[in-house]
N, C-alpha and C. Protein backbone atom coordinates (compact mmCIF):
# COMPACT_ATOMS: atom_id res chain seq x y z
N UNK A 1 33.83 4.66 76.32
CA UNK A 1 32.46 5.09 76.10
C UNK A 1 32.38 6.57 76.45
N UNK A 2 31.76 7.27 75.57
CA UNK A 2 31.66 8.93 76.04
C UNK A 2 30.62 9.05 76.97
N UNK A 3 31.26 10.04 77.67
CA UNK A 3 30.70 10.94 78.66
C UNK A 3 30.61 12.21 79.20
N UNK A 4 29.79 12.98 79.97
CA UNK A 4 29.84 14.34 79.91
C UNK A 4 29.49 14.63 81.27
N UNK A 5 30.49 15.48 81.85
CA UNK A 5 30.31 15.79 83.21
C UNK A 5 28.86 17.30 83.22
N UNK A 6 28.02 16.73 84.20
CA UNK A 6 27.17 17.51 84.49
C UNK A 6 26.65 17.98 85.79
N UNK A 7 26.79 19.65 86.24
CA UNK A 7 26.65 19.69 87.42
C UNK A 7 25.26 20.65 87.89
N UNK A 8 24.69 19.96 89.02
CA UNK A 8 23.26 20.45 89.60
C UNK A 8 23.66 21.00 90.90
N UNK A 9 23.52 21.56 91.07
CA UNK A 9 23.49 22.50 92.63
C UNK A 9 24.81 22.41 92.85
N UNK A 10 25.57 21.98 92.67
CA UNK A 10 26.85 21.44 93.24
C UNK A 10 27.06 19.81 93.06
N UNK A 11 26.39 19.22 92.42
CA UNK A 11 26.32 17.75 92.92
C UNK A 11 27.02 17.21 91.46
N UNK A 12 28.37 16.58 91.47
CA UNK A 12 28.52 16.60 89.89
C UNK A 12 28.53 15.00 89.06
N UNK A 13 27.84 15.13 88.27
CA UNK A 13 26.77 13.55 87.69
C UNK A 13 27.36 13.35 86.32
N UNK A 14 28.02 12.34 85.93
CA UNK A 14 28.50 12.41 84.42
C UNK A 14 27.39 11.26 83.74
N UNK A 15 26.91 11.91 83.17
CA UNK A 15 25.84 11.39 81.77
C UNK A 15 26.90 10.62 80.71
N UNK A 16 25.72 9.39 80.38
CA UNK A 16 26.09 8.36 79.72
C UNK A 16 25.74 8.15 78.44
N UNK A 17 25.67 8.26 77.35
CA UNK A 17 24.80 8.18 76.27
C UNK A 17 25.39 7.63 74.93
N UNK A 18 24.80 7.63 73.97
CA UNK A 18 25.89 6.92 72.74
C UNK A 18 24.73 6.13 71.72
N UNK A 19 24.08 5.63 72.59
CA UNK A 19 22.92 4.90 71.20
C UNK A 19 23.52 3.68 71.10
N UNK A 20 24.61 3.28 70.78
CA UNK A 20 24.75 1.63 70.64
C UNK A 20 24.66 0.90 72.00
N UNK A 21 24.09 -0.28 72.79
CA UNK A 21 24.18 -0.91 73.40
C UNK A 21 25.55 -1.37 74.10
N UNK A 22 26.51 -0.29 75.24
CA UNK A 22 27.68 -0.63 74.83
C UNK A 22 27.78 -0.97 76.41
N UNK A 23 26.67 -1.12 77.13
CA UNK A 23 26.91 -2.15 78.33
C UNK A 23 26.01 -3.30 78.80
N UNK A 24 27.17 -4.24 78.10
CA UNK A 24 26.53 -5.67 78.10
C UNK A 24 25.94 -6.40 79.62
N UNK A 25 26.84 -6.27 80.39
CA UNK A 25 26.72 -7.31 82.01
C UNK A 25 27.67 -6.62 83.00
N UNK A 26 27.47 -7.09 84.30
CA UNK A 26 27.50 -6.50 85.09
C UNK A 26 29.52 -5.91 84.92
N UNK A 27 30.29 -6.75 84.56
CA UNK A 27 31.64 -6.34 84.18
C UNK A 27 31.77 -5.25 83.53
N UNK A 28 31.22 -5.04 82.45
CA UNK A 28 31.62 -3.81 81.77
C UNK A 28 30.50 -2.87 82.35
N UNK A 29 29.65 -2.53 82.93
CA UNK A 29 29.01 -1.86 83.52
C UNK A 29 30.31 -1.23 84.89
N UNK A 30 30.56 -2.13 85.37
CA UNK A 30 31.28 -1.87 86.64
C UNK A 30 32.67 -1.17 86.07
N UNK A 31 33.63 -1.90 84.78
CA UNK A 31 34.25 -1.44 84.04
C UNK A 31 34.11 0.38 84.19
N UNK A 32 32.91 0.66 83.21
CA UNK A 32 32.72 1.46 82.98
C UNK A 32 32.60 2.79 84.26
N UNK A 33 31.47 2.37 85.12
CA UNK A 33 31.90 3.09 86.62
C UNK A 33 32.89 3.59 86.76
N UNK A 34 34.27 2.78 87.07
CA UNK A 34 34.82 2.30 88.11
C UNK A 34 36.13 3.59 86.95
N UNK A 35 35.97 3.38 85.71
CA UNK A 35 37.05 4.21 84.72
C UNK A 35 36.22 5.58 85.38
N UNK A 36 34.62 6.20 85.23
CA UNK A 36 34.51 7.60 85.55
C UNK A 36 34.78 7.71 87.01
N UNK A 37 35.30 7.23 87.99
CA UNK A 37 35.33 7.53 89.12
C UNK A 37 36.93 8.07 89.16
N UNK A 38 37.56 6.75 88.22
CA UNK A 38 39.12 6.92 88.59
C UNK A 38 39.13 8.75 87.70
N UNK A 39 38.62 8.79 86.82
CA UNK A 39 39.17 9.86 85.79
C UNK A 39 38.39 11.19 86.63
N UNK A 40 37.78 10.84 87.40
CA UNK A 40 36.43 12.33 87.82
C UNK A 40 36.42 12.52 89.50
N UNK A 41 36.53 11.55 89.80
CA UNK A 41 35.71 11.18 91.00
C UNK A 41 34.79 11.63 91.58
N UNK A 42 33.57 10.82 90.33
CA UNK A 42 31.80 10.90 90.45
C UNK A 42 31.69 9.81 90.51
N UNK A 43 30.41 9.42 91.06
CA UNK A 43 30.10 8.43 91.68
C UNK A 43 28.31 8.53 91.36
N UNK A 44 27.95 9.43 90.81
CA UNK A 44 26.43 9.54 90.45
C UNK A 44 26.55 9.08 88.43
N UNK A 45 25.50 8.64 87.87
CA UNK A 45 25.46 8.20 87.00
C UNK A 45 24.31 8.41 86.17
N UNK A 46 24.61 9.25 85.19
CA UNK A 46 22.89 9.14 84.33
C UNK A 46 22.86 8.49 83.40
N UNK A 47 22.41 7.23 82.62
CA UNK A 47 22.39 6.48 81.81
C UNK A 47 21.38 6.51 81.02
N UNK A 48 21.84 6.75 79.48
CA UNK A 48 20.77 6.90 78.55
C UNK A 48 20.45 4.82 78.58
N UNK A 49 19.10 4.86 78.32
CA UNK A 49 18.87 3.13 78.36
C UNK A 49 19.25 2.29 77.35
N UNK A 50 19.35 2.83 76.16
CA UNK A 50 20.02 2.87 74.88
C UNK A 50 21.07 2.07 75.00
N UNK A 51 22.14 2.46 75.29
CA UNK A 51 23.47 2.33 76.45
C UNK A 51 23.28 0.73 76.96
N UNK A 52 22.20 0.42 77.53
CA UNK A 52 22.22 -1.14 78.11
C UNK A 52 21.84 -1.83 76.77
N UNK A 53 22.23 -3.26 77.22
CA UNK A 53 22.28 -4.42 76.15
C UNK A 53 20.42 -4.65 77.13
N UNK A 54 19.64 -5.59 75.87
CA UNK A 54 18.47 -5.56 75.91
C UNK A 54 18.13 -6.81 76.98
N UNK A 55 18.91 -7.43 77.31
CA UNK A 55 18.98 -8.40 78.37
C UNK A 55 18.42 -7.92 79.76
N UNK A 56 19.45 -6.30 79.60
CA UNK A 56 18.94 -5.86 80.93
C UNK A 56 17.26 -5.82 80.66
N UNK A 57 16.56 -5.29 80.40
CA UNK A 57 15.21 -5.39 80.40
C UNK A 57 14.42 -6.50 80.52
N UNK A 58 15.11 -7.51 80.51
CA UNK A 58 14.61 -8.88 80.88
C UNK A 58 14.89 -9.57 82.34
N UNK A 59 14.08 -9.55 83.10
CA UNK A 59 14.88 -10.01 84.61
C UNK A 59 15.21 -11.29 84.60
N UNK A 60 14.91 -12.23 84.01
CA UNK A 60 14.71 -13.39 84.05
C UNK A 60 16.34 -13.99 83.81
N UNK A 61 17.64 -12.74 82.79
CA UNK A 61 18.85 -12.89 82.82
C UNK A 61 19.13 -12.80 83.59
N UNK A 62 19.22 -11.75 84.45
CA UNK A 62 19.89 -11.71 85.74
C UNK A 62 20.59 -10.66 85.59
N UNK A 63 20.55 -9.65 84.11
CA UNK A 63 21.73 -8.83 84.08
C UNK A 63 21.30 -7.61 84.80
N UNK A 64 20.01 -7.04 85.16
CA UNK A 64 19.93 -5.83 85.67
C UNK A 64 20.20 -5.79 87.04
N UNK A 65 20.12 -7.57 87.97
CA UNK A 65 20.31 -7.43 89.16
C UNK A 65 21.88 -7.36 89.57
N UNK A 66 22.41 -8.17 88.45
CA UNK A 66 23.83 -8.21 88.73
C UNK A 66 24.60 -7.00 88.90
N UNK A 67 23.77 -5.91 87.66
CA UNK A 67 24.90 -4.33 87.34
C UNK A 67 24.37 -3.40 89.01
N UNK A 68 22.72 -3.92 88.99
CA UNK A 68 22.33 -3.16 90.18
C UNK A 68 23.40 -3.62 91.79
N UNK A 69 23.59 -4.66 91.38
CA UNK A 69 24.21 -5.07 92.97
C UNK A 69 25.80 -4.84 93.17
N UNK A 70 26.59 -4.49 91.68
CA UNK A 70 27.80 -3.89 91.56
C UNK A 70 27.64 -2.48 92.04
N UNK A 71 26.40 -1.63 91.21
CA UNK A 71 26.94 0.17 91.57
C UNK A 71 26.47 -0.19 93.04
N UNK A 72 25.68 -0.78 93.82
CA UNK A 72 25.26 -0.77 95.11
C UNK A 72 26.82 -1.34 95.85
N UNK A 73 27.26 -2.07 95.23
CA UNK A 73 28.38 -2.56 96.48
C UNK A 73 29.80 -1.43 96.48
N UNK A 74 29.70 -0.90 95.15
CA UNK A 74 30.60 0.20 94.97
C UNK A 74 30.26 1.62 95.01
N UNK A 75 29.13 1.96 95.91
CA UNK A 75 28.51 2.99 96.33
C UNK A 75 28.43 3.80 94.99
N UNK A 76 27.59 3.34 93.84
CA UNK A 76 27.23 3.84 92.39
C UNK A 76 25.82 4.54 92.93
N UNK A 77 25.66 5.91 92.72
CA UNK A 77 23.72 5.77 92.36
C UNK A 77 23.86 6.39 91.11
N UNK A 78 22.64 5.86 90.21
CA UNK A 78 22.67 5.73 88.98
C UNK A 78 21.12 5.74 88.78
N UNK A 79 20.78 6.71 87.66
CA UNK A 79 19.18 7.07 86.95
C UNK A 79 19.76 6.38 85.56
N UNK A 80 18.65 5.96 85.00
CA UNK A 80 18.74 5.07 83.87
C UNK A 80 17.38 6.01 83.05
N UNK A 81 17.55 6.57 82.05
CA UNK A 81 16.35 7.59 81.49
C UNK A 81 16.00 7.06 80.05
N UNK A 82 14.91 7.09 79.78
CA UNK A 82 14.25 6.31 78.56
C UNK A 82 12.77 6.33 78.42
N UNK A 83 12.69 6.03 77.66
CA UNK A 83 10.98 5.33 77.26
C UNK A 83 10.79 3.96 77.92
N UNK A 84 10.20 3.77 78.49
CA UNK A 84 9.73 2.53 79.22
C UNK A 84 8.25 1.77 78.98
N UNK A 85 7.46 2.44 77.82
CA UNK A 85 6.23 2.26 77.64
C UNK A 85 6.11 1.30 77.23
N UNK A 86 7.03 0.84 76.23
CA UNK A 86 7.42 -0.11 75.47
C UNK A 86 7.08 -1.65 76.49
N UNK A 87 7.63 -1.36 77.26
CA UNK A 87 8.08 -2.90 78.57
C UNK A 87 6.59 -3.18 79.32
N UNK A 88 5.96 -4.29 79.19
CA UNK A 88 4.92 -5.04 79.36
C UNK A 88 5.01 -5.81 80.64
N UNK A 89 6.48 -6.47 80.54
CA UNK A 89 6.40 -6.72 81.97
C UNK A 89 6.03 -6.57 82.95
N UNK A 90 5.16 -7.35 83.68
CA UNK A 90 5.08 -7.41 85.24
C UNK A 90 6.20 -7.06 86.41
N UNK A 91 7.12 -8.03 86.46
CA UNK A 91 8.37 -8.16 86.92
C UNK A 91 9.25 -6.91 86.97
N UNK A 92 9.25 -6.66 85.39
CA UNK A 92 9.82 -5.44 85.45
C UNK A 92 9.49 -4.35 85.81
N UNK A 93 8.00 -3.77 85.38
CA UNK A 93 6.83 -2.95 85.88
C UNK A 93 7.22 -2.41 87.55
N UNK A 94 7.53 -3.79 88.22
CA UNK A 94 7.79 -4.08 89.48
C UNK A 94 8.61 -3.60 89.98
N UNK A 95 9.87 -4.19 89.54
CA UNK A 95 11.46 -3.56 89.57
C UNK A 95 11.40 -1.80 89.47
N UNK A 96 11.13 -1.75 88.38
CA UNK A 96 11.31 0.03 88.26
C UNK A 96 10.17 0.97 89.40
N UNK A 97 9.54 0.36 89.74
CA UNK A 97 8.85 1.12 90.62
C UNK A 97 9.46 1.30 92.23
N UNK A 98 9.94 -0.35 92.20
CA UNK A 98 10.57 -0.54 93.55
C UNK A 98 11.92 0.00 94.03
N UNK A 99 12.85 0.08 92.67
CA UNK A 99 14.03 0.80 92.57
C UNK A 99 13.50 2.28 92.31
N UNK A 100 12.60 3.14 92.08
CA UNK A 100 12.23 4.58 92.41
C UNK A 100 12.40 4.82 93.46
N UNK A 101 11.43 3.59 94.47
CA UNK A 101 11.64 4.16 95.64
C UNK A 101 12.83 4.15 97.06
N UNK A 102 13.20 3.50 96.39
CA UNK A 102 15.01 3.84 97.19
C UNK A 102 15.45 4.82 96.58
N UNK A 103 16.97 5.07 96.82
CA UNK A 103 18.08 6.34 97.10
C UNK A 103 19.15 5.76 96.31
N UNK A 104 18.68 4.69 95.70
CA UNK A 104 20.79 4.80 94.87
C UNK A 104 20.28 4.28 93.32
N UNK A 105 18.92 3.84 92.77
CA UNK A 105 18.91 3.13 91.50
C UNK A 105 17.73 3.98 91.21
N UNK A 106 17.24 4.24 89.89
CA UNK A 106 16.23 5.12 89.57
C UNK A 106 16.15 4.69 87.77
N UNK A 107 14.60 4.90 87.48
CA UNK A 107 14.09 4.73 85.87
C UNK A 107 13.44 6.03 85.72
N UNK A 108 13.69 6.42 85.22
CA UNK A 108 13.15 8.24 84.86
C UNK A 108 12.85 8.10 83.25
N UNK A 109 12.39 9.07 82.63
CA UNK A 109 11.66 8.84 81.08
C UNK A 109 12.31 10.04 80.51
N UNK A 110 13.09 11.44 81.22
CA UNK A 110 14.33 11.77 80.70
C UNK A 110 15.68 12.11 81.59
N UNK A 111 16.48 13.16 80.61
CA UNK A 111 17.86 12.83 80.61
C UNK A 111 17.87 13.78 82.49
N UNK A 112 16.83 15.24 82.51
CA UNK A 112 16.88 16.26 83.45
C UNK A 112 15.93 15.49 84.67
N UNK A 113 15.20 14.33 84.23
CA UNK A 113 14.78 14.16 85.78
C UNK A 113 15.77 13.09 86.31
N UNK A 114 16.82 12.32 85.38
CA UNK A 114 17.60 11.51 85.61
C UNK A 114 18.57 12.45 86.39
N UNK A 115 18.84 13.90 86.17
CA UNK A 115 19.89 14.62 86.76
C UNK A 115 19.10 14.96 87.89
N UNK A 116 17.81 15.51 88.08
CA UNK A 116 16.99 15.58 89.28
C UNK A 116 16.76 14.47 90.36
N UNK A 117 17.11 13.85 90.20
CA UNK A 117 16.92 12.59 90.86
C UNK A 117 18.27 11.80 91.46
N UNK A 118 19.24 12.22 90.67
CA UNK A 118 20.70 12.36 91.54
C UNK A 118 21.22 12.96 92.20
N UNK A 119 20.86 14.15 91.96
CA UNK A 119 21.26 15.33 92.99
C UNK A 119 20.44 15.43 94.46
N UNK A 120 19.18 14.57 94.17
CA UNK A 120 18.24 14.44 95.59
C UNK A 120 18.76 13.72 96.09
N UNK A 121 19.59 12.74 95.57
CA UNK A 121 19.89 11.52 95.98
C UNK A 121 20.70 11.48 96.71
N UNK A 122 19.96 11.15 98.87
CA UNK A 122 21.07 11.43 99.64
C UNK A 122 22.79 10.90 99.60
């Protein structure tokens, strides 16, 4: 999956993007990590939302808690940037607000507050 190393103050974040849905569940999510760490060693993540399979947007799969509890156990922080207007959800509504307010998972609406928001990120 392509990627592009991007650096803020010093803090260096490789952006995720592509348009096809090319991370399904928490494996190839972690997959995916776990290849930019070995090839970079970054550990911050900006993810176009595009990029996730549409499951994640549904909590009720289980796939956003599963990828969330991989970059968390493998010290991942990761902004996920998109349009979110779309999502009606409660639950989810929920989720993205509650993951703002921690330090390692983030929903931002673009690609520069997704990079702003990593680089804060103690």
């Amino acid at each position: 999956m392509p990627y592009e190393i991007v650096e803020r103050d010093g803090t260096r974040i490789a952006v995720i993007s592509g348009g096809a849905a090319q991370i399904r569940d928490a494996s190839s999510a972690l997959d995916l990590a776990m290849s930019i760490r070995y090839e970079t060693g970054i550990s911050r993540l900006a993810i176009d939302k595009e990029v996730l399979c549409g499951d994640f947007f549904i909590l009720s799969t289980g796939v956003a808690g599963e990828i969330l509890q991989k970059f968390i156990n493998y010290r991942f922080k990761a902004a996920i940037y998109g349009d979110y207007t779309g999502y009606t959800s409660k639950p989810l509504q929920d989720f993205i607000r509650e993951s703002n307010r921690g330090r390692d998972f983030f929903f931002v609406s673009t690609q520069e507050a997704a990079l702003q928001k990593l680089r804060d990120a103690g």
